[in-house]
Protein backbone atom coordinates (compact mmCIF):
# COMPACT_ATOMS: atom_id res chain seq x y z
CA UNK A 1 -70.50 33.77 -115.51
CA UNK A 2 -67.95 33.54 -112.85
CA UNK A 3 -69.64 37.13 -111.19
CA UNK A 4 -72.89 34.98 -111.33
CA UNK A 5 -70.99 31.44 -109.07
CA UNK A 6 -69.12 34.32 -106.86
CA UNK A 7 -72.67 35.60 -106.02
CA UNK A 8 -74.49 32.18 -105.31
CA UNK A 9 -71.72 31.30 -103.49
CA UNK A 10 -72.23 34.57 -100.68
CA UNK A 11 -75.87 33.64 -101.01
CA UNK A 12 -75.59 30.18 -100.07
CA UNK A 13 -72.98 31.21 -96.91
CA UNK A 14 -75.21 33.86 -95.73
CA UNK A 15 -78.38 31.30 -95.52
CA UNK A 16 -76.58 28.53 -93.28
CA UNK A 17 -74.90 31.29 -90.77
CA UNK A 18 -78.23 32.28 -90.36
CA UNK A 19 -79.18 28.90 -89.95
CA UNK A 20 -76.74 28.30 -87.09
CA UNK A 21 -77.13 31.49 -85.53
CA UNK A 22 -80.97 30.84 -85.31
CA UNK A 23 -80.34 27.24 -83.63
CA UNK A 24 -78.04 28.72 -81.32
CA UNK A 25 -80.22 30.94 -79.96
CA UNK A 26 -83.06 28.62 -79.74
CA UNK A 27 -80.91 26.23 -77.89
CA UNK A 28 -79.55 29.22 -75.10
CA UNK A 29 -83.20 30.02 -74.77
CA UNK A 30 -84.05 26.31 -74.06
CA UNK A 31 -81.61 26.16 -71.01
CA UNK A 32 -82.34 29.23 -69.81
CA UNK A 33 -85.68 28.12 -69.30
CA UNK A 34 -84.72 24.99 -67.83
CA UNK A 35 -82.55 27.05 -65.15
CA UNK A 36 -85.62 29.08 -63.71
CA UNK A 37 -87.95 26.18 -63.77
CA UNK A 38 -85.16 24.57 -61.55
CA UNK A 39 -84.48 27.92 -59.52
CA UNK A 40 -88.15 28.21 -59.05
CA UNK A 41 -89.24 24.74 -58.14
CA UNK A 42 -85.84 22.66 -56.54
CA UNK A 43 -86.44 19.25 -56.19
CA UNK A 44 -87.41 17.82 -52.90
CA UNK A 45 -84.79 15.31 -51.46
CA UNK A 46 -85.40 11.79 -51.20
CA UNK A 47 -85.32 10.30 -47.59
CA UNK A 48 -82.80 8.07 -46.39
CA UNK A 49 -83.81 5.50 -43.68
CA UNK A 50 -81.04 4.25 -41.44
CA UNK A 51 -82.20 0.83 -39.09
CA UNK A 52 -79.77 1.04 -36.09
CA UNK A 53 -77.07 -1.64 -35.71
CA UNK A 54 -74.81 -2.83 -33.37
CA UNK A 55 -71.26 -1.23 -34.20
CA UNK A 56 -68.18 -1.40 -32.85
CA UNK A 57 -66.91 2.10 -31.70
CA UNK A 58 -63.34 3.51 -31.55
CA UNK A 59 -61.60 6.49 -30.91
CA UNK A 60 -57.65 5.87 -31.55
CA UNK A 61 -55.25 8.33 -31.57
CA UNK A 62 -51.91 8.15 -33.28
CA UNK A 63 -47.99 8.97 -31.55
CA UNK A 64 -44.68 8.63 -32.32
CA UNK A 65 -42.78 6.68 -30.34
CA UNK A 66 -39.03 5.59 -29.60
CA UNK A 67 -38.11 2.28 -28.72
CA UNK A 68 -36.00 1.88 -25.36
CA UNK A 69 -34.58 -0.60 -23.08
CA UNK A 70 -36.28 -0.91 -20.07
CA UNK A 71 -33.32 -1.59 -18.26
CA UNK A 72 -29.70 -0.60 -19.14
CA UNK A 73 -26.22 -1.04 -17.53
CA UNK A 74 -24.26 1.96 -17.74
CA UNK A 75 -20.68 1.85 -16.86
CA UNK A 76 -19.24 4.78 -15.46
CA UNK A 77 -15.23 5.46 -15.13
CA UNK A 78 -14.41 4.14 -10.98
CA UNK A 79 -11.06 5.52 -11.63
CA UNK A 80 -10.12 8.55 -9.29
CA UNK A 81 -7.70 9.51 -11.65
CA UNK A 82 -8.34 11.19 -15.10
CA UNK A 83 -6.80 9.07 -17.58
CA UNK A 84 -6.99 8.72 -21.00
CA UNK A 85 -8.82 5.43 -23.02
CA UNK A 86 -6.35 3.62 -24.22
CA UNK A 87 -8.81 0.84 -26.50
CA UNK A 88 -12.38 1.17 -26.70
CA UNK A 89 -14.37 -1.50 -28.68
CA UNK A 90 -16.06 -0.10 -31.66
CA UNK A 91 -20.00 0.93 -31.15
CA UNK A 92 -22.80 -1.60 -31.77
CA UNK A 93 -20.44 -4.41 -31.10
CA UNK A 94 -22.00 -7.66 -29.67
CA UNK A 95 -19.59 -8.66 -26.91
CA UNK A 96 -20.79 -11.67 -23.82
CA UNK A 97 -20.73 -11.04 -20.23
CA UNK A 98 -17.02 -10.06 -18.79
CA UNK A 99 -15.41 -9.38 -22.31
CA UNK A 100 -12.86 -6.31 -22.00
CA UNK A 101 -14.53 -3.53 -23.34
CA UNK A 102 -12.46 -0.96 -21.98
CA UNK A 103 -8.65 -0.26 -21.13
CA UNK A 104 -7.47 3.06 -19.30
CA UNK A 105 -4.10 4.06 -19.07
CA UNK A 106 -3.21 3.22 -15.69
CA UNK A 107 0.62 4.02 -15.76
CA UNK A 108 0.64 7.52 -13.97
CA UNK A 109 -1.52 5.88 -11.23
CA UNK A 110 1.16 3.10 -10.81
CA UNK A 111 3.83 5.30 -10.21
CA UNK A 112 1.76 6.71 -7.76
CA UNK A 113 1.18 3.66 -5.96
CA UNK A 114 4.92 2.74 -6.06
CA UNK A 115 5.67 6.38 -4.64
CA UNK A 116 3.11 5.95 -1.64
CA UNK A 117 4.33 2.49 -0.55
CA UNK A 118 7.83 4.10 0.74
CA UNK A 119 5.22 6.42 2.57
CA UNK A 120 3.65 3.29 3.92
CA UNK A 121 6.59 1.51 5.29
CA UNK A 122 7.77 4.41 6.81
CA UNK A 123 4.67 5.02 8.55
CA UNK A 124 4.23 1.22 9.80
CA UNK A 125 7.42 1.64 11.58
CA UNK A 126 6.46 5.02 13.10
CA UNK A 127 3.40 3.01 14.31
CA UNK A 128 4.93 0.56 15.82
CA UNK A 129 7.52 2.48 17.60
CA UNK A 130 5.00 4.47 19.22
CA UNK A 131 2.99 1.41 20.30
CA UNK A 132 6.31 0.05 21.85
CA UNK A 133 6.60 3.76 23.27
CA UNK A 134 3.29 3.69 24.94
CA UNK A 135 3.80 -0.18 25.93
CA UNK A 136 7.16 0.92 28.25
CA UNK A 137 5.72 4.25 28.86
CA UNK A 138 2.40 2.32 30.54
CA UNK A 139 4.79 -0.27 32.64
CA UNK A 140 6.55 3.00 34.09
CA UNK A 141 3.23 4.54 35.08
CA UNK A 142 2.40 1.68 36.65
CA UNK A 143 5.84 1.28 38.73
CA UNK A 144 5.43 4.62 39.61
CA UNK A 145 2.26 5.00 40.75
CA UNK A 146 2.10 1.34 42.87
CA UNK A 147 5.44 3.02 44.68
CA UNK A 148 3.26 5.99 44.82
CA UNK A 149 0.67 3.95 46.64
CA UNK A 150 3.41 1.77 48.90
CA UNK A 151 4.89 5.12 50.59
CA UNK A 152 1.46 6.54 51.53
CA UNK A 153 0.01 2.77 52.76
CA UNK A 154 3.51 2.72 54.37
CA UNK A 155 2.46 6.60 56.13
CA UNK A 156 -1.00 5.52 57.09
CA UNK A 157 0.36 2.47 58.90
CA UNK A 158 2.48 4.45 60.58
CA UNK A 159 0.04 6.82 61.81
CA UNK A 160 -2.25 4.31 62.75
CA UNK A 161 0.96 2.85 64.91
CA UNK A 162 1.54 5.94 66.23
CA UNK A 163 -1.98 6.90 67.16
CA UNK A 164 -2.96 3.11 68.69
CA UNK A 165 0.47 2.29 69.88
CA UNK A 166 3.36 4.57 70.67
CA UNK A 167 1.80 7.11 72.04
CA UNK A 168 -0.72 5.52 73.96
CA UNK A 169 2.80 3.26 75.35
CA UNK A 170 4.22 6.77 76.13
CA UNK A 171 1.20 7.67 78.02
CA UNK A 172 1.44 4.64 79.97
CA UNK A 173 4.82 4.24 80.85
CA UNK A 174 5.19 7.99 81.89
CA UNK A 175 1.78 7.57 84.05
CA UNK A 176 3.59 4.67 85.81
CA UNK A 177 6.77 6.14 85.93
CA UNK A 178 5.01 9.17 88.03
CA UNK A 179 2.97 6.80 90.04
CA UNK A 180 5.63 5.00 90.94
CA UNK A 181 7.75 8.25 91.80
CA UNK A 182 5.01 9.81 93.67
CA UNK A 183 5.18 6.67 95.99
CA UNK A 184 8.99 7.02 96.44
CA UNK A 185 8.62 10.70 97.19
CA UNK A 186 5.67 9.76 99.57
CA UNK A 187 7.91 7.01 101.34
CA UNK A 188 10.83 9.90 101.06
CA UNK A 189 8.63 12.66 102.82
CA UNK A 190 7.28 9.68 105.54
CA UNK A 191 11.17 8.54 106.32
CA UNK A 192 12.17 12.25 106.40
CA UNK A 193 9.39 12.65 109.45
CA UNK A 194 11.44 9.42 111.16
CA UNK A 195 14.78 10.46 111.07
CA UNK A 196 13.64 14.18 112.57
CA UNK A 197 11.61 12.44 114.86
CA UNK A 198 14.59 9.71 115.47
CA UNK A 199 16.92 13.31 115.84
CA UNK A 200 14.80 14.72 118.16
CA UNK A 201 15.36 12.05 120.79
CA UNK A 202 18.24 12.08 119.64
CA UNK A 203 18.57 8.73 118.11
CA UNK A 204 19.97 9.60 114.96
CA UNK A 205 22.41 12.38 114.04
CA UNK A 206 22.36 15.22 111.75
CA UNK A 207 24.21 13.61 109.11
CA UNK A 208 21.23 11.14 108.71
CA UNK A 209 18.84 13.54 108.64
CA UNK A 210 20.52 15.40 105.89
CA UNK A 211 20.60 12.32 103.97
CA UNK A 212 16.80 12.09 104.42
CA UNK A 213 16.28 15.15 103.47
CA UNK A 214 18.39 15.00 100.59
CA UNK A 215 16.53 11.71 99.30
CA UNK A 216 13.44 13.10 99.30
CA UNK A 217 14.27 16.11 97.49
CA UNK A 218 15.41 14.18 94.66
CA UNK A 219 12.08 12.17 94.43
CA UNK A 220 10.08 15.10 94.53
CA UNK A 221 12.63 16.61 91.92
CA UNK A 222 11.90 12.81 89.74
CA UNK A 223 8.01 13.16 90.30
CA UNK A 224 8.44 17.04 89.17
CA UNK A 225 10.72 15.88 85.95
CA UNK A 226 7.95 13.19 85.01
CA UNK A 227 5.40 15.39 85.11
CA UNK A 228 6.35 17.89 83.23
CA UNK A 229 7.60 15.10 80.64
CA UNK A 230 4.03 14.22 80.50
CA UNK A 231 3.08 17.63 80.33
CA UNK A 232 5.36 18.15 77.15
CA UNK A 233 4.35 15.02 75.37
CA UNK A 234 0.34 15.55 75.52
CA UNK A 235 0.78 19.42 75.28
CA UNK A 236 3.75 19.72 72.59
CA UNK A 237 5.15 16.34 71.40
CA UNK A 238 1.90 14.50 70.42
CA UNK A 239 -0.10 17.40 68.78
CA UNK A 240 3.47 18.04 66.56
CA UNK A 241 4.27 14.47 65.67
CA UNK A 242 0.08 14.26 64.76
CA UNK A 243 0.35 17.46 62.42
CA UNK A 244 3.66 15.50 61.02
CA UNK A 245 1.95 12.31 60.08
CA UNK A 246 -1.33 13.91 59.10
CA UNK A 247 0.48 15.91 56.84
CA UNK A 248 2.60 13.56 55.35
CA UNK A 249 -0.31 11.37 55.02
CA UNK A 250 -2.34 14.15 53.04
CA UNK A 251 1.08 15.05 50.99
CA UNK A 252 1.10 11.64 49.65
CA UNK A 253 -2.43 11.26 49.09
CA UNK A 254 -1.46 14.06 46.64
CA UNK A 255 1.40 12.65 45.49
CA UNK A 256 -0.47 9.61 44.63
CA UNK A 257 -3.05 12.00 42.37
CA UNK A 258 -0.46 13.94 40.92
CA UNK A 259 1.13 10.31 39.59
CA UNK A 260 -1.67 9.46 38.25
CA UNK A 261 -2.70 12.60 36.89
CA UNK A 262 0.59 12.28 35.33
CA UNK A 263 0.17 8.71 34.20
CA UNK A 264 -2.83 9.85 32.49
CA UNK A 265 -0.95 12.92 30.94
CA UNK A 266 1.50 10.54 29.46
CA UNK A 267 -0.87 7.66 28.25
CA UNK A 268 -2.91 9.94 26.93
CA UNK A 269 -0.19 11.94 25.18
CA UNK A 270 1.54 8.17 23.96
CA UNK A 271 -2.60 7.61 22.70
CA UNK A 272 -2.60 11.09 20.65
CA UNK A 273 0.45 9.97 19.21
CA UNK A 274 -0.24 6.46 18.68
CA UNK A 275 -3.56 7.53 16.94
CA UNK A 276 -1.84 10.18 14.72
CA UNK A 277 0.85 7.42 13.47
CA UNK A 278 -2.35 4.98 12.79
CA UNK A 279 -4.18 8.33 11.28
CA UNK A 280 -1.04 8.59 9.17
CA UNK A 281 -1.02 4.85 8.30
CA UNK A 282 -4.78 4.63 7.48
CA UNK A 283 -4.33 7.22 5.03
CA UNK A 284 -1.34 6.03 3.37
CA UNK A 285 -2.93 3.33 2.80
CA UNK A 286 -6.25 4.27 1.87
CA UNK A 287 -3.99 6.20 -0.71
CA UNK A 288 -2.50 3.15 -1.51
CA UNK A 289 -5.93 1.33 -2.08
CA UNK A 290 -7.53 3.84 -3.80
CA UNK A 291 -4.82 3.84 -6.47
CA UNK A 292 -4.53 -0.46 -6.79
CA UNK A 293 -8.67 -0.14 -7.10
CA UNK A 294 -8.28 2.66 -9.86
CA UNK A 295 -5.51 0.17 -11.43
CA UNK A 296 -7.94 -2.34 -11.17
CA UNK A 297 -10.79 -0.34 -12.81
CA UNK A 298 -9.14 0.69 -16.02
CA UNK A 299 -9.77 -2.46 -17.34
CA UNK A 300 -13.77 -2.18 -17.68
CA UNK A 301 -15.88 -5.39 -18.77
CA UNK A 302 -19.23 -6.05 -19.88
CA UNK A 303 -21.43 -6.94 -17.27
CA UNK A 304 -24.23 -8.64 -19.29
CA UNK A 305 -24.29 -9.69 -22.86
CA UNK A 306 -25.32 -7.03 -25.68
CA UNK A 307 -24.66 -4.71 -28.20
CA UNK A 308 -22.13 -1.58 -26.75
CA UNK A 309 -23.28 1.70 -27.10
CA UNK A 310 -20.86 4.50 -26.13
CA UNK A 311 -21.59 7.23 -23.94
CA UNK A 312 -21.72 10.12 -26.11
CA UNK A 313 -23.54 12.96 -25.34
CA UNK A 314 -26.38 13.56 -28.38
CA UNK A 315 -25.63 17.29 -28.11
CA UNK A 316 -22.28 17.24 -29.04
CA UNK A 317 -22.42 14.65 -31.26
CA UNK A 318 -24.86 16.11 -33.46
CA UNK A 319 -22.20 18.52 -34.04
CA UNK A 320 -19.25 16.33 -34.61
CA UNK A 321 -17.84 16.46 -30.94
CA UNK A 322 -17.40 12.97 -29.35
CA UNK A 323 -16.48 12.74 -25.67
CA UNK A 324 -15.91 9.03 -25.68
CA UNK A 325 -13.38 7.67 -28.22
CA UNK A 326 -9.40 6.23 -27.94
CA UNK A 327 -7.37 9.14 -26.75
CA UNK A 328 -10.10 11.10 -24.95
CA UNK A 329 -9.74 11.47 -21.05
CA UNK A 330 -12.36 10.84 -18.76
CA UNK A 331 -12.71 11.83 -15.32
CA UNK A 332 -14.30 9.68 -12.08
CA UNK A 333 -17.53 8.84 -12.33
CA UNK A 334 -17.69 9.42 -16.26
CA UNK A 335 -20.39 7.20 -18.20
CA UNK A 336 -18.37 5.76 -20.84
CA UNK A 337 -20.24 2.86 -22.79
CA UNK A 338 -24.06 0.86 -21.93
CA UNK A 339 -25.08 -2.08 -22.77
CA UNK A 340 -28.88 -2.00 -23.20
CA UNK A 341 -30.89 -5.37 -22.20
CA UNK A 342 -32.98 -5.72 -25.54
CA UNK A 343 -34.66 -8.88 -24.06
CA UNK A 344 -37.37 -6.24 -22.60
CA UNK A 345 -38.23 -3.18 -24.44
CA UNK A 346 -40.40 0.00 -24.15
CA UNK A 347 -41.70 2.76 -26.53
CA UNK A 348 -42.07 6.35 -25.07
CA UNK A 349 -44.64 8.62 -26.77
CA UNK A 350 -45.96 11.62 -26.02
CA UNK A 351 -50.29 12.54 -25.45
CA UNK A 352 -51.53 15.73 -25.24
CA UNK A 353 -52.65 17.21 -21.75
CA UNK A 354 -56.29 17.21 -22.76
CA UNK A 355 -56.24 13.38 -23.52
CA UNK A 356 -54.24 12.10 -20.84
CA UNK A 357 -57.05 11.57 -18.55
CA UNK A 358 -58.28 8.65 -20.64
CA UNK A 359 -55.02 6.34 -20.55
CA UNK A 360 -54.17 4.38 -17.55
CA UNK A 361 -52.02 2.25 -16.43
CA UNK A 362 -52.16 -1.61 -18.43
CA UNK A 363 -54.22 0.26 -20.65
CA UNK A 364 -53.23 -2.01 -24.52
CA UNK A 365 -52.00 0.16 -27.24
CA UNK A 366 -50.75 -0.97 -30.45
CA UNK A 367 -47.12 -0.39 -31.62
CA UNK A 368 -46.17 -0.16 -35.47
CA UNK A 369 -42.66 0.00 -36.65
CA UNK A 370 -41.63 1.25 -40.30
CA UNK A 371 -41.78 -1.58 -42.79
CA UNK A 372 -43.68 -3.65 -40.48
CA UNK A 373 -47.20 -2.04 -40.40
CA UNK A 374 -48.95 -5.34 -41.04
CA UNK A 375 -46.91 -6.78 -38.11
CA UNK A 376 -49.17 -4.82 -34.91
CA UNK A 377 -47.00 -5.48 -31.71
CA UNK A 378 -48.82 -5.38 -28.21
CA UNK A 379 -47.82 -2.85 -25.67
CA UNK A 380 -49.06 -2.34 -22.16
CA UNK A 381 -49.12 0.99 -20.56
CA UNK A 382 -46.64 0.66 -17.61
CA UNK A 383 -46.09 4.36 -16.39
CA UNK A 384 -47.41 7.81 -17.08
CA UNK A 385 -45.08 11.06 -16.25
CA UNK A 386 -46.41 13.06 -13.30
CA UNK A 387 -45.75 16.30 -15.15
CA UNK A 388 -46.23 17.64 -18.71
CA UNK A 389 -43.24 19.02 -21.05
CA UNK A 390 -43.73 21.97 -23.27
CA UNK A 391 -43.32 21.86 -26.74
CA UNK A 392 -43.62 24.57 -29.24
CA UNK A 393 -45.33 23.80 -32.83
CA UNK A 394 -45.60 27.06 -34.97
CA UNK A 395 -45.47 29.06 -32.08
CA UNK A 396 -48.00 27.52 -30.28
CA UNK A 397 -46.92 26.01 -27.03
CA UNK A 398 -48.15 22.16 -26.39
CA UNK A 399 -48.05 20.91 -23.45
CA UNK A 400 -47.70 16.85 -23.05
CA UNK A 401 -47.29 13.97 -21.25
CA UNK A 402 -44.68 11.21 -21.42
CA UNK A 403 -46.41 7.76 -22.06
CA UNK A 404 -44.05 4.11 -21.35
CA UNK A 405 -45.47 1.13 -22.50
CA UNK A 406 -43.94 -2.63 -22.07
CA UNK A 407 -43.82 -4.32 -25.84
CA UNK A 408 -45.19 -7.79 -25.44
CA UNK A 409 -43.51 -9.18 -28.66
CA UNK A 410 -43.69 -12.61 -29.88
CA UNK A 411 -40.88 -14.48 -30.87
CA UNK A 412 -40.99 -13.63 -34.47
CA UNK A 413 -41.32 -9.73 -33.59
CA UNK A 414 -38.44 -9.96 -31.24
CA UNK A 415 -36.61 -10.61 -34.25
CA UNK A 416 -36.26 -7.05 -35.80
CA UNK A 417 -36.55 -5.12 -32.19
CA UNK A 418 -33.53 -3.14 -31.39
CA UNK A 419 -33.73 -0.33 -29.25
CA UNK A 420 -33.87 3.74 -30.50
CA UNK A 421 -36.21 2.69 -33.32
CA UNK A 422 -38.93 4.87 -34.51
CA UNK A 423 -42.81 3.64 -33.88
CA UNK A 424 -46.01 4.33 -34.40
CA UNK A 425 -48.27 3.93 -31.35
CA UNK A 426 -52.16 3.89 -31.47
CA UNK A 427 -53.99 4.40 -28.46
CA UNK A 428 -57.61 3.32 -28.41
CA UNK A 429 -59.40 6.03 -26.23
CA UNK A 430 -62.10 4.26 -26.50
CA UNK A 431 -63.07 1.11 -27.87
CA UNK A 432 -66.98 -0.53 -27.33
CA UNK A 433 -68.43 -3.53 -29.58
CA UNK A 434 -71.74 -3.51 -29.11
CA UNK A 435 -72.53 0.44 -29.27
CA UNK A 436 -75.44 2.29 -30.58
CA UNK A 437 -74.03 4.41 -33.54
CA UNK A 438 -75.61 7.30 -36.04
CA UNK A 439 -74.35 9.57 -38.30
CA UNK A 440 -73.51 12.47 -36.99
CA UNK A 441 -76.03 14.56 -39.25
CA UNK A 442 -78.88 12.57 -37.67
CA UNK A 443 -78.39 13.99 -34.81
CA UNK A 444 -80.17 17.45 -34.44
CA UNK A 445 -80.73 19.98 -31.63
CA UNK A 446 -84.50 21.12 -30.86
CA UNK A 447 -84.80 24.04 -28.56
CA UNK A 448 -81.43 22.91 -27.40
CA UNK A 449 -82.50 18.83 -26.97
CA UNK A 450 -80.81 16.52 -29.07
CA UNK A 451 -82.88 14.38 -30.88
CA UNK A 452 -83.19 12.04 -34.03
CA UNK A 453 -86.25 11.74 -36.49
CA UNK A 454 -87.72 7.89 -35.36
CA UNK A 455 -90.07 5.75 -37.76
CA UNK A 456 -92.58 4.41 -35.11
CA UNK A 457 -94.40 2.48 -38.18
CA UNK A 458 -92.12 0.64 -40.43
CA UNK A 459 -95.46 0.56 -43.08
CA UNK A 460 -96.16 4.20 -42.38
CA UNK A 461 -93.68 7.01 -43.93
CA UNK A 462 -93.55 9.23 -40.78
CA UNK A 463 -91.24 9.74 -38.53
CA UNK A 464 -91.32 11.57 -34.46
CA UNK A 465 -88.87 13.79 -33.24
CA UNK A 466 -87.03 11.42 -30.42
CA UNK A 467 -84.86 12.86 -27.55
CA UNK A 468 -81.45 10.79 -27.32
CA UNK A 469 -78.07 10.99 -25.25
CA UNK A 470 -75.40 11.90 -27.96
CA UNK A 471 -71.68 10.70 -26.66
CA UNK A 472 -68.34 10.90 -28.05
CA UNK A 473 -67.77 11.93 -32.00
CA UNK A 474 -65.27 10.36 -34.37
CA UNK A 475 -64.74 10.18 -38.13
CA UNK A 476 -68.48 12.02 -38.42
CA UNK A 477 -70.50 9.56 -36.40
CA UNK A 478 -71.90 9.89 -33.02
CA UNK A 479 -72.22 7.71 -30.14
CA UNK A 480 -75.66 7.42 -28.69
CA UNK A 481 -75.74 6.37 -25.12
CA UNK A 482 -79.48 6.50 -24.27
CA UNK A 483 -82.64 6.73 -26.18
CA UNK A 484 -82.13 4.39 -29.31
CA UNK A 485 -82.18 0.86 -29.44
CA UNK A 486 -80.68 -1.80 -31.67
CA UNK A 487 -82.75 -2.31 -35.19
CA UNK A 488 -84.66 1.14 -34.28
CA UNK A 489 -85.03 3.03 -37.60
CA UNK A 490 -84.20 6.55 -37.83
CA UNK A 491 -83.83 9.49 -40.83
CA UNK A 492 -79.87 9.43 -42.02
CA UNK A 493 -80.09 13.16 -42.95
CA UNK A 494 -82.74 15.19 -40.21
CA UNK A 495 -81.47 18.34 -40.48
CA UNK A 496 -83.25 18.42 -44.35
CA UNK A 497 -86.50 16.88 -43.15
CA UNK A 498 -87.53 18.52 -39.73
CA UNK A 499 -90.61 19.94 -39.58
């Protein structure tokens, strides 16, 4: 009995596997039928009609930008002196126009300023003794030189005298003198004649003749001696006592050069001196200056109202260094802290080279800061660098431009602007209302034409092949600048249903 249920039991399992094998098989046959059908008839696709609207088009193109001031006061160290910062405010303190921000040590330059003033005296009174010098120096040059002058008017006169007026008198007199003696010795000669003619008749004696004689004689002797006195003076005297004038005339006409030559030597030697005693002085004190206006700029003050920002160099700080802290020295001319003016900022943001042709100047783009995105903050374009910067992205090299646009906040959004925050800037490259736009698959090129499939009849399912002007592509449409119309209707998908 229990052989016969075993038995009935195999027969019964046999009959449903091969019940379930058999409606497996009929069902893998069923779908493999199905699959050829489909393999050897597909489906034709349904066409989509697209009417034409008026769409507003818009390219954009995301940056990321960096708030900055647009105008900051940096103050740099007018010390000449490295000195070290004795207080320094902390960093992103608020402090009002002409707080103390700063304070240098200023004590080395003090005793330097105390050591130059003994410099300073001195040199005063070497200035002013050589200014006396050349004030008695001048007065002596001018004695000098008018006695100088006195002497050789004093010469000329007498030349002059002697030339118009003694020896002309000489001349004269002498002239007289022999006219006069030639007379006597004419009268002499005549009474000689008488008294031999007197002797002859005997009328007079020899003793009287004698004495004639003798008489004339000495005239003719006088007339001889006044002759040759005239003879000396025009030939001998005159000529000598000319040379002696003239020359002592031309000696102190040279004398009179060589004073002032002198007098010039001398004023200009007090001048050289003078000058080198008010060189001396001017840079004494310039000395002097320099170190009461490096006194006076170790205490450094704000010069408008904001938030301080020390000079530190990002470089070095990003590994720990800082240049500008209490202790640190700084030299002339060092930037030590800014105060940004974050009344009026800007965001910087880089475009690629291939784009930058499309911005311009007061061109609007729209500025996005982090936690704000559905706060959108106007910006104007205000300047565009005049040369690209090179940037390397997985090896590649980019090459951009540097983009600054003026934020035109409202008063709300000035609220949570501070400067060296992070934005997001979108540029509209383009950006038209009312343009004629198509997906991009409608578009199809026909022995190298563009063109889209047009429904001429709205009643009639057929559509023409219709040449068009494609434009710019974004986010898979197209731009169509000529050849479609508003409310023209055209195939979505052409590329499937071209004949």
């Amino acid at each position: 009995m229990a052989q016969q249920m075993q038995n009935f039991v195999s027969r019964q399992r046999r009959v449903r596997l091969s019940r379930a094998s058999g409606i497996f098989l009929a069902l893998l046959a069923g779908i493999l039928a199905t699959a050829w059908q489909l393999r050897v008839r597909p489906a034709e696709p349904e066409a989509e009609i697209l009417t034409v609207q008026p769409t507003r088009f818009r390219i954009t193109r995301e940056s990321q930008g960096t708030l900055e001031p647009i105008s900051t006061s940096v103050i740099q160290s007018a010390c000449h002196w490295t000195v070290r910062i004795l207080s320094l405010v902390p960093e992103g303190t608020w402090v009002e126009k002409g707080d103390v921000v700063c304070i240098l040590d200023s004590a080395e330059i003090q005793e330097f300023l105390r050591s130059r003033e003994i410099y300073l005296i001195r040199a005063n009174a070497a200035l002013s003794a050589s200014q006396q010098q050349q004030q008695i120096q001048k007065a002596a040059a001018e004695r000098r030189l008018s006695d100088a002058r006195f002497i050789l008017q004093s010469a000329e006169m007498e030349l002059q005298q002697y030339v118009h007026g003694t020896y002309p008198k000489k001349v004269e007199r002498l002239q007289s003198d022999i006219n006069l003696s030639q007379t006597q010795a004419q009268t002499a000669e005549e009474d000689v004649a008488f008294v031999r003619r007197l002797w002859m008749k005997g009328m007079a004696n020899r003793t009287e003749m004698d004495l004639a004689a003798l008489t004339a004689m000495s005239r003719e002797e006088q007339l001889r001696r006044l002759q040759a006195e005239q003879t000396l003076l025009e030939e001998f005297s005159n000529p000598r006592t000319m040379r002696q004038l003239e020359h002592r005339v031309d000696y102190l006409n040279l004398h009179l050069a060589r004073t002032d030559l002198a007098n010039s030597l001398a004023e200009t030697r007090g001048r050289i001196i003078a000058l080198s005693d008010q060189r001396r002085l001017d840079i004494y004190e310039r000395y002097a200056r320099t170190a009461k206006e490096s006194i006076e700029a170790c205490t450094l003050r704000a010069p408008r109202s904001g938030r301080v920002i020390h000079a530190n160099n990002w470089w070095a700080r990003s590994r720990g260094v800082r240049t500008i802290e209490e202790g640190k020295s700084v030299y002339f001319s060092q930037a030590i802290f800014e105060i940004p003016d974050e009344h009026e900022l800007k965001v910087s943001f880089p475009l690629d080279e291939t784009l930058v042709c499309r911005a311009r100047s007061g061109m609007s783009v729209d500025v996005c800061l982090p936690g704000f995105e559905n706060d959108v903050i106007e910006a104007r374009i205000d300047r565009i660098s005049n040369y690209p910067r090179n940037r390397i992205v997985n090896g590649t090299e980019i090459r951009e431009y540097v983009i600054e646009a003026m934020l035109l906040p409202t008063d709300s959004q000035r609220l949570h602007l501070h400067s060296q925050m992070d934005a997001t800037v979108t540029l509209a490259l383009a950006d038209e209302h009312d343009a004629v736009v198509v997906p991009k698959d409608a578009v199809v090129r026909v022995n190298n034409e563009p063109c889209v499939m047009f429904q001429q009849d709205p009643d009639q399912h057929k559509f023409v092949r219709l040449a068009v002007t494609p434009g710019e592509v974004h986010n898979g449409d197209v731009q169509i600048l000529a050849g479609l119309c508003h409310g023209d209707r055209i195939l979505r998908n052409a590329a499937s249903n071209i004949e």
